[in-house]
C-alpha atoms as a PDB file:
ATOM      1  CA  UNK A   1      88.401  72.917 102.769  1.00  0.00           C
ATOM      2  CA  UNK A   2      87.498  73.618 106.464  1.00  0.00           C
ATOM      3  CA  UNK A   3      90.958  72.565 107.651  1.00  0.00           C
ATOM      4  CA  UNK A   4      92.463  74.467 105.165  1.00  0.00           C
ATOM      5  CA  UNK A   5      90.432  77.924 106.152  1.00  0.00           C
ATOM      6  CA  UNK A   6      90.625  77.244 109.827  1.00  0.00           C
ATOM      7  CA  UNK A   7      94.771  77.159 109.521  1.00  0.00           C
ATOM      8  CA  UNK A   8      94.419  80.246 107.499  1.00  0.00           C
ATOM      9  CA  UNK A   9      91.943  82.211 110.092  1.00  0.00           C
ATOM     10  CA  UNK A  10      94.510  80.692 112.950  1.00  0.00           C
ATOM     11  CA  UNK A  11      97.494  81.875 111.011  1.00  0.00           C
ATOM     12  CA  UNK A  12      95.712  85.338 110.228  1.00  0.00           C
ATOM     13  CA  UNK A  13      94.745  85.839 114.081  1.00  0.00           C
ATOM     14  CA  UNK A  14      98.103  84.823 115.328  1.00  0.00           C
ATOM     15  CA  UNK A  15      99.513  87.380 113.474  1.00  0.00           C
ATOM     16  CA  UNK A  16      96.966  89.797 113.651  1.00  0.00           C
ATOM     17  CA  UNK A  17      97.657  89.585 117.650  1.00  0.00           C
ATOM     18  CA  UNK A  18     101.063  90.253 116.716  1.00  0.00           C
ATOM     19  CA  UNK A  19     100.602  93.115 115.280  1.00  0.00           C
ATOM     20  CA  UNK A  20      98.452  95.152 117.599  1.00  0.00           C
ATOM     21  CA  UNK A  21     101.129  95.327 120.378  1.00  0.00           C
ATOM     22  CA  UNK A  22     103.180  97.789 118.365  1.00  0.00           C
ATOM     23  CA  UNK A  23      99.981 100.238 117.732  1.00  0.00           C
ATOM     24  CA  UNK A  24     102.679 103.225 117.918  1.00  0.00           C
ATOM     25  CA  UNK A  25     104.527 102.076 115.341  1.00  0.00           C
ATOM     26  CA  UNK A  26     101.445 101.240 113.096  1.00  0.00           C
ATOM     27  CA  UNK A  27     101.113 104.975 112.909  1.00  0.00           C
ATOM     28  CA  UNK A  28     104.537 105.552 112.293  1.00  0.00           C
ATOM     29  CA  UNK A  29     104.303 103.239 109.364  1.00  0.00           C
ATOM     30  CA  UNK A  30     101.005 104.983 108.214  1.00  0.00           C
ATOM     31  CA  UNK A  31     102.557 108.376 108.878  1.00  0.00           C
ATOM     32  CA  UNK A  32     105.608 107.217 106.794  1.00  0.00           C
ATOM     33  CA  UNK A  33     103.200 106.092 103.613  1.00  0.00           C
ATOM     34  CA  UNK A  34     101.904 110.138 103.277  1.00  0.00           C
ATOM     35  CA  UNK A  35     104.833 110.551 100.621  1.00  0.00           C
ATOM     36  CA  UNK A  36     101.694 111.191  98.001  1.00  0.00           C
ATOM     37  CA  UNK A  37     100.067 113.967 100.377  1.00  0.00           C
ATOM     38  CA  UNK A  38     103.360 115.760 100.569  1.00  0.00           C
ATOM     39  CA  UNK A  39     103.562 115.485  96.566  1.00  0.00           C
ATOM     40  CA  UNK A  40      99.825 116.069  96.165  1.00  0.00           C
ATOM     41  CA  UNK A  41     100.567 119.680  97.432  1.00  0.00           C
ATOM     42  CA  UNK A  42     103.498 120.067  94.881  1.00  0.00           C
ATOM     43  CA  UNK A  43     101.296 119.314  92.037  1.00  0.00           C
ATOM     44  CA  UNK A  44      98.467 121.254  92.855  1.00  0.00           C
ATOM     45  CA  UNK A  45     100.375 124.375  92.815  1.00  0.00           C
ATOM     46  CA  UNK A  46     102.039 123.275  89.620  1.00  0.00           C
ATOM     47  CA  UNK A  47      98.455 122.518  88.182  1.00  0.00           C
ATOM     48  CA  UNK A  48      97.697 126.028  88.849  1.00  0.00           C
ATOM     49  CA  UNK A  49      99.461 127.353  85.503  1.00  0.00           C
ATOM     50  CA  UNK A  50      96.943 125.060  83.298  1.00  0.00           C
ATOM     51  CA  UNK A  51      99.866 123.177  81.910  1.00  0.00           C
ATOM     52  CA  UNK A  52      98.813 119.593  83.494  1.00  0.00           C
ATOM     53  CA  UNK A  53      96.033 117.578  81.775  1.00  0.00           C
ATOM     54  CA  UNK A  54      94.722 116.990  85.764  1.00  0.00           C
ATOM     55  CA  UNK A  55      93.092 120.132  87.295  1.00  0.00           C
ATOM     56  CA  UNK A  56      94.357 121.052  91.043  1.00  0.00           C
ATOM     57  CA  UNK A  57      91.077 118.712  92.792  1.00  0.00           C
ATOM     58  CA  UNK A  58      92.220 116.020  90.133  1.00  0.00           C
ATOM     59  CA  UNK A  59      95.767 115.803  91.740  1.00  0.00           C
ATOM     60  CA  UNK A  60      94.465 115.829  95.229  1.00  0.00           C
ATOM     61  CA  UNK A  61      91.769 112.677  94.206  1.00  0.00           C
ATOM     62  CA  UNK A  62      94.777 111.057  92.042  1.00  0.00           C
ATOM     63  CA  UNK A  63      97.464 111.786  95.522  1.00  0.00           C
ATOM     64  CA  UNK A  64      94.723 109.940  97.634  1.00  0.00           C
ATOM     65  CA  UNK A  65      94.307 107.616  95.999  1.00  0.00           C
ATOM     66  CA  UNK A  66      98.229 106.986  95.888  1.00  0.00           C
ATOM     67  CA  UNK A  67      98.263 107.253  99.320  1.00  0.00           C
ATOM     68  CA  UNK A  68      95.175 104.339  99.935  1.00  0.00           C
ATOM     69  CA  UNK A  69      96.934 101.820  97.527  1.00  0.00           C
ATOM     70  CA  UNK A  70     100.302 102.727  99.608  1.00  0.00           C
ATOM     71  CA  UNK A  71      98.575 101.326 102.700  1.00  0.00           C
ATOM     72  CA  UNK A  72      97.492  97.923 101.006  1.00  0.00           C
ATOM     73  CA  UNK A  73     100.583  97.835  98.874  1.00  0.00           C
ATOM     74  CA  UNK A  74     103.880  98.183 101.249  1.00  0.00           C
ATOM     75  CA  UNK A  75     105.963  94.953 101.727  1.00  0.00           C
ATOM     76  CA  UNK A  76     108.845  94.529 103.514  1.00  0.00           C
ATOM     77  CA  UNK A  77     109.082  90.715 103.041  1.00  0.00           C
ATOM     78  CA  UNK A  78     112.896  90.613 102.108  1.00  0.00           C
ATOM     79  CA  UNK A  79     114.141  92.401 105.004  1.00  0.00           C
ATOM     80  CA  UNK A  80     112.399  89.576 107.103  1.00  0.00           C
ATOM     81  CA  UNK A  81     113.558  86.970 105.070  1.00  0.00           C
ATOM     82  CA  UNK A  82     117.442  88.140 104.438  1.00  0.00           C
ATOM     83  CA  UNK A  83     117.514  87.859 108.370  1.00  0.00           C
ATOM     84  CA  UNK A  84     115.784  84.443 108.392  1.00  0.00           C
ATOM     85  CA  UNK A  85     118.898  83.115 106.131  1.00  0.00           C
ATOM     86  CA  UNK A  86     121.830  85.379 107.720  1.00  0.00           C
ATOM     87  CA  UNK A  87     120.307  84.067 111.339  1.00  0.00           C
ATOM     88  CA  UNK A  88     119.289  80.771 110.435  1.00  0.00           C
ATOM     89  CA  UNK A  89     116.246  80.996 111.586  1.00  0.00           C
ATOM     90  CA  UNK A  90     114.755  79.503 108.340  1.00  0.00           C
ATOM     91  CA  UNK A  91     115.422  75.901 109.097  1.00  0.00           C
ATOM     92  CA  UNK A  92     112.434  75.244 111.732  1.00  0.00           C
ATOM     93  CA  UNK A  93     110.329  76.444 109.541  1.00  0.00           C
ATOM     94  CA  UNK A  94     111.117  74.109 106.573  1.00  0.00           C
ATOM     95  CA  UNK A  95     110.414  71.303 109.337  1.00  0.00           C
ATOM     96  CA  UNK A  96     106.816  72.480 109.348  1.00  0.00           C
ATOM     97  CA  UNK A  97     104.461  71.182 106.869  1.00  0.00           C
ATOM     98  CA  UNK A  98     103.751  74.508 105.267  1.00  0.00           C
ATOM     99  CA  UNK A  99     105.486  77.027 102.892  1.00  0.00           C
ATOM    100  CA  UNK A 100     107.399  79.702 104.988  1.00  0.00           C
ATOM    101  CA  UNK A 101     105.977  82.301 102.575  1.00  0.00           C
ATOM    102  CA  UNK A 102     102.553  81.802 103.723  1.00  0.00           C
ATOM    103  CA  UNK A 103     104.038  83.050 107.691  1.00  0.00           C
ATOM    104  CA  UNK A 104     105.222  86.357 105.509  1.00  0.00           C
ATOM    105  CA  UNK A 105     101.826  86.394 103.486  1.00  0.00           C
ATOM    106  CA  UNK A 106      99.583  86.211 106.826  1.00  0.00           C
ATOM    107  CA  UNK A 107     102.213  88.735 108.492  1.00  0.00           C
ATOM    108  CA  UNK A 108     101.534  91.155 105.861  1.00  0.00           C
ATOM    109  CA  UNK A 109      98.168  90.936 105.428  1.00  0.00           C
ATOM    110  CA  UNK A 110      97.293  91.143 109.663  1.00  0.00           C
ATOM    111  CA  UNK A 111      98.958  94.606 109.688  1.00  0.00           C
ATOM    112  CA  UNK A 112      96.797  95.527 107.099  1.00  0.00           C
ATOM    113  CA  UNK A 113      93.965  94.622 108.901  1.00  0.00           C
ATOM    114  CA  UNK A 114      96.042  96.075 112.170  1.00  0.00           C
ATOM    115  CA  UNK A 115      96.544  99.353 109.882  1.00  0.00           C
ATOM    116  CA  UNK A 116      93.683 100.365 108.447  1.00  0.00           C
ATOM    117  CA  UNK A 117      92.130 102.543 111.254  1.00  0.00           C
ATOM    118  CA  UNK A 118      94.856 104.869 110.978  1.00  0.00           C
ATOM    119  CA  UNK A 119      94.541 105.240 107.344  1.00  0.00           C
ATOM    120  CA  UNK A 120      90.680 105.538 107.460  1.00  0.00           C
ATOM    121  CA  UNK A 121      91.274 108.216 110.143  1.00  0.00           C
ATOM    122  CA  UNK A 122      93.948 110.433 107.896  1.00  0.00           C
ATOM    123  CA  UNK A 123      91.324 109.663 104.846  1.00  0.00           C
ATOM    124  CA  UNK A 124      88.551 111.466 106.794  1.00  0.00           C
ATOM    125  CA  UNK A 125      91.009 114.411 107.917  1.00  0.00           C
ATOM    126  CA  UNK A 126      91.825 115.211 104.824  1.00  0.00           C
ATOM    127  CA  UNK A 127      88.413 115.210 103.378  1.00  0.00           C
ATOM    128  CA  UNK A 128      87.629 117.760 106.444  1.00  0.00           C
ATOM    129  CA  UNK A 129      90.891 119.816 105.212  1.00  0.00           C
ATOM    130  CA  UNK A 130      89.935 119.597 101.241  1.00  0.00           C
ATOM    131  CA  UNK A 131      86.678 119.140 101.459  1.00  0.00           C
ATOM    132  CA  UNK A 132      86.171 119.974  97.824  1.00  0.00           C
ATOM    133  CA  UNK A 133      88.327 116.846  96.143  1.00  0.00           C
ATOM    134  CA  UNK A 134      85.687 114.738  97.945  1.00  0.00           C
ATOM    135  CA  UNK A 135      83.825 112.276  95.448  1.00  0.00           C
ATOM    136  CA  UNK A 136      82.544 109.158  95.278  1.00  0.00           C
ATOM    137  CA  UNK A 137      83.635 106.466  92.577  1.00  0.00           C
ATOM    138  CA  UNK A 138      80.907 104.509  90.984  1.00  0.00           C
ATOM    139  CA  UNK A 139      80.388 100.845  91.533  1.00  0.00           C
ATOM    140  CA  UNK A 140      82.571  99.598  88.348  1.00  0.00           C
ATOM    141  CA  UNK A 141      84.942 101.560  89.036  1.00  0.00           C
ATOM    142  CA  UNK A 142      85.090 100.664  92.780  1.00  0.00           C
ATOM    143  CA  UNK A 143      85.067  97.336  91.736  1.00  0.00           C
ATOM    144  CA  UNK A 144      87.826  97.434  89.643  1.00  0.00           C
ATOM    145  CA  UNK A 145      89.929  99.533  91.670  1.00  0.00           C
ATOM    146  CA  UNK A 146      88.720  96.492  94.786  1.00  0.00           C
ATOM    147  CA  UNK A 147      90.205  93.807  92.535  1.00  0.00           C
ATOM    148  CA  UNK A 148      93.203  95.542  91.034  1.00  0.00           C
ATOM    149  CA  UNK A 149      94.507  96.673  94.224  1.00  0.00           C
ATOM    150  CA  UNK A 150      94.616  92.981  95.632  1.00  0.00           C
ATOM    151  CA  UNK A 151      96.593  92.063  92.481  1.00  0.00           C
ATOM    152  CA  UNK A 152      99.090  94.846  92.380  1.00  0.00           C
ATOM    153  CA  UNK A 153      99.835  94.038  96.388  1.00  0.00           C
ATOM    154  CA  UNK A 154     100.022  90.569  95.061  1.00  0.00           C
ATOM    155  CA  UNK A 155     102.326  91.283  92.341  1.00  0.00           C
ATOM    156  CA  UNK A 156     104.268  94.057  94.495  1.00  0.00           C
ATOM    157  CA  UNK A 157     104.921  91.077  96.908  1.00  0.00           C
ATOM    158  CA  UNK A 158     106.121  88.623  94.634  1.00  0.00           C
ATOM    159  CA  UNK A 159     108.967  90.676  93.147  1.00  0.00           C
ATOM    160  CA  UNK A 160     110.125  91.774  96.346  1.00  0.00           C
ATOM    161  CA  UNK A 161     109.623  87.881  97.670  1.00  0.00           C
ATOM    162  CA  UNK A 162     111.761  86.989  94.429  1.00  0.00           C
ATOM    163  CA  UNK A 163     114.528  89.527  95.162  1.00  0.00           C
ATOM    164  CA  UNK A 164     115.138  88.149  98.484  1.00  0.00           C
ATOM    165  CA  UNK A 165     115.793  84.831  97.099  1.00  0.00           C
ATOM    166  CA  UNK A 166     119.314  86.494  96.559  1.00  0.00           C
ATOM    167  CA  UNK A 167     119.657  86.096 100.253  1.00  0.00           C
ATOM    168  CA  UNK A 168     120.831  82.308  99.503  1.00  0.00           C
ATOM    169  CA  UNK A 169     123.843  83.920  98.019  1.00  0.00           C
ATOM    170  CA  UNK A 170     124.542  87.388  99.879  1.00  0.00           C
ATOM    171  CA  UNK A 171     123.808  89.010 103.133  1.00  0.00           C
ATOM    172  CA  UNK A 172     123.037  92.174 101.393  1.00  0.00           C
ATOM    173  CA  UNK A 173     119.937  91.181  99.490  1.00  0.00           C
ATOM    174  CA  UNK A 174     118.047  94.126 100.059  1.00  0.00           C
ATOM    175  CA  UNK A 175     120.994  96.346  97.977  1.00  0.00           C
ATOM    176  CA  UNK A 176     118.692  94.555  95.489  1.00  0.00           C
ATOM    177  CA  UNK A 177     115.409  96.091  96.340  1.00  0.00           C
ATOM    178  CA  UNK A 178     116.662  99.287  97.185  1.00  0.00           C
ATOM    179  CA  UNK A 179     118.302  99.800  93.340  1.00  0.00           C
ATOM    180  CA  UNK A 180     114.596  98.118  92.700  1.00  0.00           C
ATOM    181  CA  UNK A 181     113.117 100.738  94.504  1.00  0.00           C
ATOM    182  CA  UNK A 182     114.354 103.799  92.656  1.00  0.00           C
ATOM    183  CA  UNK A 183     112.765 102.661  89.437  1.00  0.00           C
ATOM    184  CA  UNK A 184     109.277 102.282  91.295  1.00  0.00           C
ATOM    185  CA  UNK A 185     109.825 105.145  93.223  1.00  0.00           C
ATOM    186  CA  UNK A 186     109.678 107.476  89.662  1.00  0.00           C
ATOM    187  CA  UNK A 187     108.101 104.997  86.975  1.00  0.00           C
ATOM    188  CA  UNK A 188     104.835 103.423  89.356  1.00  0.00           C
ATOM    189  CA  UNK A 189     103.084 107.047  89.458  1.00  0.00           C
ATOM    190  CA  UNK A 190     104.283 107.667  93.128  1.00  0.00           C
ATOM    191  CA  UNK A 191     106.032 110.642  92.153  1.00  0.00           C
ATOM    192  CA  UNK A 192     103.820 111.796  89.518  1.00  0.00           C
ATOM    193  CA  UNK A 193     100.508 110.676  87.395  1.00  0.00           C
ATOM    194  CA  UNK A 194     101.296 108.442  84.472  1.00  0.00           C
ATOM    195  CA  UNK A 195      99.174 111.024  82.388  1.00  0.00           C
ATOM    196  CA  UNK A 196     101.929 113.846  82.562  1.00  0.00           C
ATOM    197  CA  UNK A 197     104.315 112.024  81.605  1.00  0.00           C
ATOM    198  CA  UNK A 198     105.601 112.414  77.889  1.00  0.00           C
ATOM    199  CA  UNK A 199     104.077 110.076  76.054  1.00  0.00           C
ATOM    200  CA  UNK A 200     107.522 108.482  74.363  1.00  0.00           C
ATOM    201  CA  UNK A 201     108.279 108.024  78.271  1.00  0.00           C
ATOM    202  CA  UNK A 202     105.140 106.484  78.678  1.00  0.00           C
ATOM    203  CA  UNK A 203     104.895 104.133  76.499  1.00  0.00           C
ATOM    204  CA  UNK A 204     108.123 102.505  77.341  1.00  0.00           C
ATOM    205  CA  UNK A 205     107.038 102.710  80.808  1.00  0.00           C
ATOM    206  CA  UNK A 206     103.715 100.686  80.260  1.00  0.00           C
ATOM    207  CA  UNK A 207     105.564  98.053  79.410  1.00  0.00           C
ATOM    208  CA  UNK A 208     106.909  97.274  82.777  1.00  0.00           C
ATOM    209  CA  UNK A 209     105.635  96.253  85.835  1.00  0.00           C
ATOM    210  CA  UNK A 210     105.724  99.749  87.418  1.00  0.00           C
ATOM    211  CA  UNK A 211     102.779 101.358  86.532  1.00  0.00           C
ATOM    212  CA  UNK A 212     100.425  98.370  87.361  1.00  0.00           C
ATOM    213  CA  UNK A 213     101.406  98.721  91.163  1.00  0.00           C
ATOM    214  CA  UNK A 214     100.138 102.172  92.145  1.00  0.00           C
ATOM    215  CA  UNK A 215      98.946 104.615  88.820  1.00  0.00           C
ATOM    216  CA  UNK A 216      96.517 101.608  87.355  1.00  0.00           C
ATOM    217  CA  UNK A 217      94.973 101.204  90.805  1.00  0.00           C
ATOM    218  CA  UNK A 218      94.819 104.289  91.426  1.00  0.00           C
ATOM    219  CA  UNK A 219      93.444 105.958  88.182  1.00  0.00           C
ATOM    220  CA  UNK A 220      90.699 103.330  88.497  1.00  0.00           C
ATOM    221  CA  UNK A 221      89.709 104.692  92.060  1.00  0.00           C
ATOM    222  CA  UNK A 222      89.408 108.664  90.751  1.00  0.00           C
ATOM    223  CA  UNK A 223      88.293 107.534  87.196  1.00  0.00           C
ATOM    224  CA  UNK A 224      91.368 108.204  85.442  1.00  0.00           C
ATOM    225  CA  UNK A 225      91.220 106.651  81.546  1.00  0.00           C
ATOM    226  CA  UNK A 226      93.405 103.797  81.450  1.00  0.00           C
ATOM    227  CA  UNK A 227      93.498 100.475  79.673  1.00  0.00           C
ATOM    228  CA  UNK A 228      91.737  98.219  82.319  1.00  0.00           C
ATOM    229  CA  UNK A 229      92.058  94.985  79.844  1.00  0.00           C
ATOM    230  CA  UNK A 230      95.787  95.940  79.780  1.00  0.00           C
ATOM    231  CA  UNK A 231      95.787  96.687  82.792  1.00  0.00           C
ATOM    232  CA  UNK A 232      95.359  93.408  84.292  1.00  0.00           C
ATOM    233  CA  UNK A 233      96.562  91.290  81.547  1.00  0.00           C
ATOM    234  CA  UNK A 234      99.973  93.056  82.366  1.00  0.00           C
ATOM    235  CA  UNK A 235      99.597  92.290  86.180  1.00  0.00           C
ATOM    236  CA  UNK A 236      99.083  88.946  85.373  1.00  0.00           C
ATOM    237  CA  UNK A 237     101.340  88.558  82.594  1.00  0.00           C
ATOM    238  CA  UNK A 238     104.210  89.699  84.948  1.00  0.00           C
ATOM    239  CA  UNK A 239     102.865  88.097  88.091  1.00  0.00           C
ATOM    240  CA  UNK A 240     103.333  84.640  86.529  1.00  0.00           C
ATOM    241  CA  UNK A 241     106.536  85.650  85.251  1.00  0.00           C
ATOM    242  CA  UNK A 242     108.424  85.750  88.428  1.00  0.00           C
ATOM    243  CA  UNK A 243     106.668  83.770  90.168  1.00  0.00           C
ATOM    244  CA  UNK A 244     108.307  81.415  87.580  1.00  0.00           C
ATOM    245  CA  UNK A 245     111.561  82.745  88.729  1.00  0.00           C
ATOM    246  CA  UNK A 246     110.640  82.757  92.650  1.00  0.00           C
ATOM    247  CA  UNK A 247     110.131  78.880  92.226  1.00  0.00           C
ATOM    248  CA  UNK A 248     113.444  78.706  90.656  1.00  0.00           C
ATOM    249  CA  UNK A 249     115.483  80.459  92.414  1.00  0.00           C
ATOM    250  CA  UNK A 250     113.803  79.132  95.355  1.00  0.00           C
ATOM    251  CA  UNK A 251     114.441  75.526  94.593  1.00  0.00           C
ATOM    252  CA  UNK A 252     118.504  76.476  94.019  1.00  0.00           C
ATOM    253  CA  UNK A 253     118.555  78.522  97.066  1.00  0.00           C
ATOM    254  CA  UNK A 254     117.458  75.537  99.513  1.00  0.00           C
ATOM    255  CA  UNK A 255     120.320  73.121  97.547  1.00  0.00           C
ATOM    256  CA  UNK A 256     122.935  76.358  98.777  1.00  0.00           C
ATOM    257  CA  UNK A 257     121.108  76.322 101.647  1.00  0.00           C
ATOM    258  CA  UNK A 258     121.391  72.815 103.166  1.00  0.00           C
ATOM    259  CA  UNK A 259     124.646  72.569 101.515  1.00  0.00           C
ATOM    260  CA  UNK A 260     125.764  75.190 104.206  1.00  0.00           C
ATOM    261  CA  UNK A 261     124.453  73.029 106.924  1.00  0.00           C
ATOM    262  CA  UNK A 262     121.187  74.028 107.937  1.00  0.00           C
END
């Protein structure tokens, strides 16, 4: 157990390191995640007519909240790993005794670390601009929030790790997560609270792996009513199921793979 958590802290620290040289373009990356601001502004004028079950201070809590599970949440595993395959740059690290996911997993989880400052600092400003959405979540419900934001990052990982599996077979992988992406984009509560959606539309929706990746999160942070039992049943439930597929398609990739020479 100690070798295994100081490889982990040595891994984590490597890539922290790595990380911190490129402080400019941690902020553009932060800077690039305030999609929900720019919405939050949308939907507070739209709350204005009384038509929304949110009020205008419940968008702006809901829109940060967006915003703080956008900063644990982004992944950008498959572009790394489509040019690991197309570059061949894979095959040292299947010499070293140690799943190549885990250098993506530490990668991702150092520039949060590397990140967070940024974010912290934006959360503060816009408490100073709106000062009246501020609030603070009770224990339960920060607990919650804690532990299903680690699992929808988790989750949110995972099907983006799984999609560039298809890198074994095409350069263009990431065509995959970027047809991917338009579905989460509308369906995860980026765009829009689950709770104004029609509720036809959102019933359908529950039932896929969207929601559970920002609105679940998120609604737990500002005290939203949702399903928490669902809730993490269904990131579970779908967490195992492609990580059944990941292993799969994982194992056939590496057959393609050495079968190409590597």
């Amino acid at each position: 157990m100690k070798d295994l958590l100081r490889k982990t802290l040595t891994l984590l620290s490597v890539y922290y390191a790595y990380m911190v040289e490129y402080r400019s373009e941690l902020i553009l990356w932060v800077l690039s995640g305030s999609l929900p601001i720019i919405l939050m502004g949308v939907w507070i004028q739209a709350a204005q007519g009384g038509q929304f079950g949110l009020t205008s201070v419940g968008f702006a809590r809901y829109f940060l909240a967006v915003f703080i599970v956008r900063q644990v949440t982004t992944v950008w595993v498959i572009y790394e790993f489509e040019k690991e395959i197309v570059e061949g740059k894979l095959s040292p690290r299947l010499l070293q005794p140690l799943d190549p996911v885990w250098h993506h997993v530490a990668s991702h989880i150092a520039e949060r670390g590397a990140r967070m400052p940024f974010a912290i600092l934006l959360v503060v400003l816009f408490f100073v601009l709106y000062p009246q959405a501020f609030w603070l979540p009770n224990l339960t419900n920060l607990l919650l929030f804690t532990l299903a934001l680690v699992l929808a990052f988790a989750l949110r990982f995972l099907i983006q790790y799984t999609f560039a599996m298809f890198a074994f077979w095409t350069e263009r992988a990431t065509a995959v997560e970027n047809f991917w992406f338009l579905f989460y984009l509308f369906l995860s509560g980026m765009i829009a609270p689950l709770k104004v959606f029609p509720e036809p539309v959102r019933a359908v929706v529950l039932w896929t792996p969207f929601p559970y990746m920002i609105n679940f999160p998120a609604s737990l942070l500002v005290g939203l009513p949702v399903n928490v039992f669902q809730g993490f049943l269904s990131i579970v439930g779908w967490f195992l199921v492609f990580l059944v597929l990941n292993r799969w398609l994982w194992r056939l990739g590496l057959k393609r793979y050495s079968g190409m020479g590597a």
